[in-house]
N, C-alpha and C. Protein backbone atom coordinates (compact mmCIF):
# COMPACT_ATOMS: atom_id res chain seq x y z
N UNK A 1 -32.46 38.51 -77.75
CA UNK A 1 -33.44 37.89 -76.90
C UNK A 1 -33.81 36.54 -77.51
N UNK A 2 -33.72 35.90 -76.64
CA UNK A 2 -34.29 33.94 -77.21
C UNK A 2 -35.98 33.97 -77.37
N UNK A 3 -36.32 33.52 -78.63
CA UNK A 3 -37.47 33.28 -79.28
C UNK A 3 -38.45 32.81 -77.94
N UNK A 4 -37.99 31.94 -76.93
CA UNK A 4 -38.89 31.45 -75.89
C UNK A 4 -39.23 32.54 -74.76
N UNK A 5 -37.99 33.62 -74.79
CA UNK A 5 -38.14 34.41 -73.49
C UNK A 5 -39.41 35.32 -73.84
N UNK A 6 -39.64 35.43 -72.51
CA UNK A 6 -41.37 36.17 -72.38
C UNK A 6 -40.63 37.80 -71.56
N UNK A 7 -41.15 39.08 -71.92
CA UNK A 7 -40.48 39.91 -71.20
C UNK A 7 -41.99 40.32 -69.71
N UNK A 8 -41.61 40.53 -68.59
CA UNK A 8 -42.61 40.52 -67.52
C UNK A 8 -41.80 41.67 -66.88
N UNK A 9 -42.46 42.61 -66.51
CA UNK A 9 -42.45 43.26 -66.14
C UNK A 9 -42.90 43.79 -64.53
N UNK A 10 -41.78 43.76 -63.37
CA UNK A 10 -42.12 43.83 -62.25
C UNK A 10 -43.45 45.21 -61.98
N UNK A 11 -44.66 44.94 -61.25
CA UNK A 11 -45.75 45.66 -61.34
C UNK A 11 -45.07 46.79 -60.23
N UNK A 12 -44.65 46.28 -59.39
CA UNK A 12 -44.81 46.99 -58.06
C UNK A 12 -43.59 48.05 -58.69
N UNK A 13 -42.09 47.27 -59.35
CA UNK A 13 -40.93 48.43 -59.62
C UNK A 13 -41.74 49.76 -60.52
N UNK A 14 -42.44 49.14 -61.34
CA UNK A 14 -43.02 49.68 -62.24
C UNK A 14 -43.86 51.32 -61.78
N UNK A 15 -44.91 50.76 -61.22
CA UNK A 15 -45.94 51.95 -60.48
C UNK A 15 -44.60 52.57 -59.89
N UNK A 16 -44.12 52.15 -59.06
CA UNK A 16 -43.23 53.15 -58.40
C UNK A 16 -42.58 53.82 -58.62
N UNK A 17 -41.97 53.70 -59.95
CA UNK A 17 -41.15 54.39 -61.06
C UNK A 17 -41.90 55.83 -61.82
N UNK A 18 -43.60 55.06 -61.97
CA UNK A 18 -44.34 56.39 -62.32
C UNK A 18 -44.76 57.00 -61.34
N UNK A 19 -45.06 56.98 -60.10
CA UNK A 19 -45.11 57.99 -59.29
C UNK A 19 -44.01 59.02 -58.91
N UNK A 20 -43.03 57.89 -58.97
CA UNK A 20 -41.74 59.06 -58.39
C UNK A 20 -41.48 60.09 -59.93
N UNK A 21 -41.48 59.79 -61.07
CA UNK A 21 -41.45 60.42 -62.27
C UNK A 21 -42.60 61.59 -62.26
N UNK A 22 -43.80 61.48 -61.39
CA UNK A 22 -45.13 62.42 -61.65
C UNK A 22 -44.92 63.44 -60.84
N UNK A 23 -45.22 64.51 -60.93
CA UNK A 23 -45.68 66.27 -60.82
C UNK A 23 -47.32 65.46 -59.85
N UNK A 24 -46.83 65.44 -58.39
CA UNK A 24 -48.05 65.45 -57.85
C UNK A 24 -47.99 66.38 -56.96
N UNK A 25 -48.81 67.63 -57.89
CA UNK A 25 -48.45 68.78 -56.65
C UNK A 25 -50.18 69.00 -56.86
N UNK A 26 -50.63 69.52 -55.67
CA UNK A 26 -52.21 69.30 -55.03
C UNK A 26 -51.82 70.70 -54.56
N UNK A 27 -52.66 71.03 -53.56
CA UNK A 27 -53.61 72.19 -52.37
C UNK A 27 -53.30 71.49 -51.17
N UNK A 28 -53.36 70.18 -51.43
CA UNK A 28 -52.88 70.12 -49.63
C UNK A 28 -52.37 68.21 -50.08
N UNK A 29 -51.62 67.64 -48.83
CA UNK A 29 -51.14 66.72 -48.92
C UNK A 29 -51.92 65.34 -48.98
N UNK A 30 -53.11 65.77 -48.14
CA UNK A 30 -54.14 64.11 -48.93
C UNK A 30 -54.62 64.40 -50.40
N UNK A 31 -54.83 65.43 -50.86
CA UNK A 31 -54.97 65.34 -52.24
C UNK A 31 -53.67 64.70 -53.25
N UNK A 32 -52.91 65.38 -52.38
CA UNK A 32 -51.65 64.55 -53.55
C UNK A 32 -51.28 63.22 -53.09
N UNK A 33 -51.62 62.89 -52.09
CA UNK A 33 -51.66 61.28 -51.63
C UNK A 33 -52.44 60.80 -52.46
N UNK A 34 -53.78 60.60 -52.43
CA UNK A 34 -54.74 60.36 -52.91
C UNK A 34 -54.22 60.44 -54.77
N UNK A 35 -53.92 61.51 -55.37
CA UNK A 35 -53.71 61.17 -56.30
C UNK A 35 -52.55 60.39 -56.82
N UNK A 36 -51.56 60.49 -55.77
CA UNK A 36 -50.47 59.22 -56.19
C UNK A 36 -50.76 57.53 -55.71
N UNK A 37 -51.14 57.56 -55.40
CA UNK A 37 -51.94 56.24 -54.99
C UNK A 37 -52.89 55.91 -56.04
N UNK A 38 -53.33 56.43 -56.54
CA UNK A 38 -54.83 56.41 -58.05
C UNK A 38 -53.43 56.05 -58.62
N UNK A 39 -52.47 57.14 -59.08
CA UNK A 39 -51.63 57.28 -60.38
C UNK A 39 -50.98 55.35 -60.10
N UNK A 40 -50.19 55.25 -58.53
CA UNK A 40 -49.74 53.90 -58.82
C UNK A 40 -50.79 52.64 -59.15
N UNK A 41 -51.61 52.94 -58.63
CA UNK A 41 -52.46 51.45 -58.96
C UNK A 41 -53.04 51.44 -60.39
N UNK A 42 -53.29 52.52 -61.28
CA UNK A 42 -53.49 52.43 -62.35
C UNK A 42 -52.22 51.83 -63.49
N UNK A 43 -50.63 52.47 -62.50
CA UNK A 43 -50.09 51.64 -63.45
C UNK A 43 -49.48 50.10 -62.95
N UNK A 44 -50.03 49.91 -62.15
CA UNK A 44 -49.98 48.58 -61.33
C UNK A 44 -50.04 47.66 -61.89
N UNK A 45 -51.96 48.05 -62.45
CA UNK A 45 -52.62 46.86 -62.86
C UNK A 45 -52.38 47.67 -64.34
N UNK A 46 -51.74 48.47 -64.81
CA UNK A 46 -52.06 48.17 -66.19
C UNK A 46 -50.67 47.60 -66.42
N UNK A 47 -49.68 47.15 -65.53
CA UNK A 47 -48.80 46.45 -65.91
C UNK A 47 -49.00 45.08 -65.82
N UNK A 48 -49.70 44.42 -65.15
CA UNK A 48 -50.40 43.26 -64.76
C UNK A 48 -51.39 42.80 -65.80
N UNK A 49 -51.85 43.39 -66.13
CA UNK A 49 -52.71 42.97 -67.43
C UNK A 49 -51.60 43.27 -68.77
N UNK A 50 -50.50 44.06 -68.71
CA UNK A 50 -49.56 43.91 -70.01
C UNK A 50 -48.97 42.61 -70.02
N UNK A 51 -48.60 42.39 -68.48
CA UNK A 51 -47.99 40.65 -68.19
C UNK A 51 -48.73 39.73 -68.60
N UNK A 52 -49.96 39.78 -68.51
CA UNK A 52 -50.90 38.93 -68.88
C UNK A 52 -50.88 38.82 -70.28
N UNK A 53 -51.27 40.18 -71.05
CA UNK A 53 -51.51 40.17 -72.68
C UNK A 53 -50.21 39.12 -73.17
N UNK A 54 -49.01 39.70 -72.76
CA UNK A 54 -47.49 39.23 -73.44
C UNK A 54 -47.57 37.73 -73.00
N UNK A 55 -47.75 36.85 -71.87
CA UNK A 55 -47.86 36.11 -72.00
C UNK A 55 -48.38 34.92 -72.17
N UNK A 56 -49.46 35.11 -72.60
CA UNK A 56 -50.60 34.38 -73.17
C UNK A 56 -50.74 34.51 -74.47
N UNK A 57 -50.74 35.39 -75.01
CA UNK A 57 -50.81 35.60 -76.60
C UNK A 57 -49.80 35.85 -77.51
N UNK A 58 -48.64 36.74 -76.76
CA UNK A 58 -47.81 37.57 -77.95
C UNK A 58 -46.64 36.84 -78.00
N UNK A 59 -45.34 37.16 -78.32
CA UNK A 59 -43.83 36.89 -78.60
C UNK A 59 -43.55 38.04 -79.16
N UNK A 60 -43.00 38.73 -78.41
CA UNK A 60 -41.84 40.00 -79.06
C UNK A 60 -40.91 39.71 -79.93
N UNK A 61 -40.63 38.21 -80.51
CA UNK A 61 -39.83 38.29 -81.21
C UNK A 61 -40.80 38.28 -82.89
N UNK A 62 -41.73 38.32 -83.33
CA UNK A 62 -42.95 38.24 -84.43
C UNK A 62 -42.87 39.97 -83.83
N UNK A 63 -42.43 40.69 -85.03
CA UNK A 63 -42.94 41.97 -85.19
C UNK A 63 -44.92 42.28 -85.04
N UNK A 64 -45.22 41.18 -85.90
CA UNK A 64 -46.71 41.56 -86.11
C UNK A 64 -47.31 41.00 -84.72
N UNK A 65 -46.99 40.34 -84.16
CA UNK A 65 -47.58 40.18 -82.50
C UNK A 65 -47.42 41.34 -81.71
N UNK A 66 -46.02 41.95 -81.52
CA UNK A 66 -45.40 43.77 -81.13
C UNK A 66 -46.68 44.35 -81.67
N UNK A 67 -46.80 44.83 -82.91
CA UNK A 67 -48.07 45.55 -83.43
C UNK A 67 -49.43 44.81 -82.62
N UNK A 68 -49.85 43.94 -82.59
CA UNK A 68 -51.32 44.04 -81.79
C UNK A 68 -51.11 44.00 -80.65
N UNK A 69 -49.98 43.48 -79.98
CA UNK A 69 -49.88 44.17 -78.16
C UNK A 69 -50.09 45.34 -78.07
N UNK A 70 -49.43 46.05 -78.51
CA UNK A 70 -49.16 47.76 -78.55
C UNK A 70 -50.93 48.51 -78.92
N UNK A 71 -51.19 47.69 -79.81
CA UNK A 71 -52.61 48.28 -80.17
C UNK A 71 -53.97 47.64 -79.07
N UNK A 72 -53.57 45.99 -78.24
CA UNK A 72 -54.13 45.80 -77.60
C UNK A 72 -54.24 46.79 -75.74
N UNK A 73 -53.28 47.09 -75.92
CA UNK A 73 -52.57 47.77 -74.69
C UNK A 73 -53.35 49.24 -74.78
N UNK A 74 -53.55 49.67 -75.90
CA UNK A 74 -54.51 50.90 -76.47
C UNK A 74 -55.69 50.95 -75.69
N UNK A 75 -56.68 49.45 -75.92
CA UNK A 75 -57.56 49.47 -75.95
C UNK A 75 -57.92 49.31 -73.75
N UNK A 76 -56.51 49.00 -73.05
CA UNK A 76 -57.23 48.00 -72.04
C UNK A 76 -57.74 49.84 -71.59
N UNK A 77 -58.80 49.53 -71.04
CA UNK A 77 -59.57 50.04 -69.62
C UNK A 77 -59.32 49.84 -68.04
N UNK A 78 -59.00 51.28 -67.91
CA UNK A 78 -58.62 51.30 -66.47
C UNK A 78 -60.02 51.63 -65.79
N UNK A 79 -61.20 50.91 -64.95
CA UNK A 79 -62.40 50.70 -64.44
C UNK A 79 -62.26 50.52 -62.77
């Protein structure tokens, strides 16, 4: 990987990847709507704010930048 490249991560491929990967089995079918819809937008935006962290602050190629993404990524809040 070239020292300049930034890695970004498509939000939308992303969520969609963890829903189809999730066990959304409910009591009835708006419950499991409802909870796959929560499950994608949580990882929506927590991919959207990883895009953000990585490219504003970090470089994957500095190991010690890897270490506080990973630990910043800990901390974000899904609200």
């Amino acid at each position: 990987m070239a020292k300049d490249k930034k890695v970004m991560i498509d939000p939308d491929k992303f969520a969609r990847a963890v829903v189809s990967g999730s066990n959304l089995k409910a009591e009835d079918d708006l419950r499991a709507s409802k909870d796959g819809l929560k499950r994608y937008l949580q990882a929506y935006f927590l991919i959207e704010k990883f895009n953000k962290l990585e490219s504003n602050q970090f470089k994957f190629t500095n190991s010690t930048n890897f270490e506080y993404l990973v630990k910043a990524l800990d901390q974000i809040k899904m609200n």
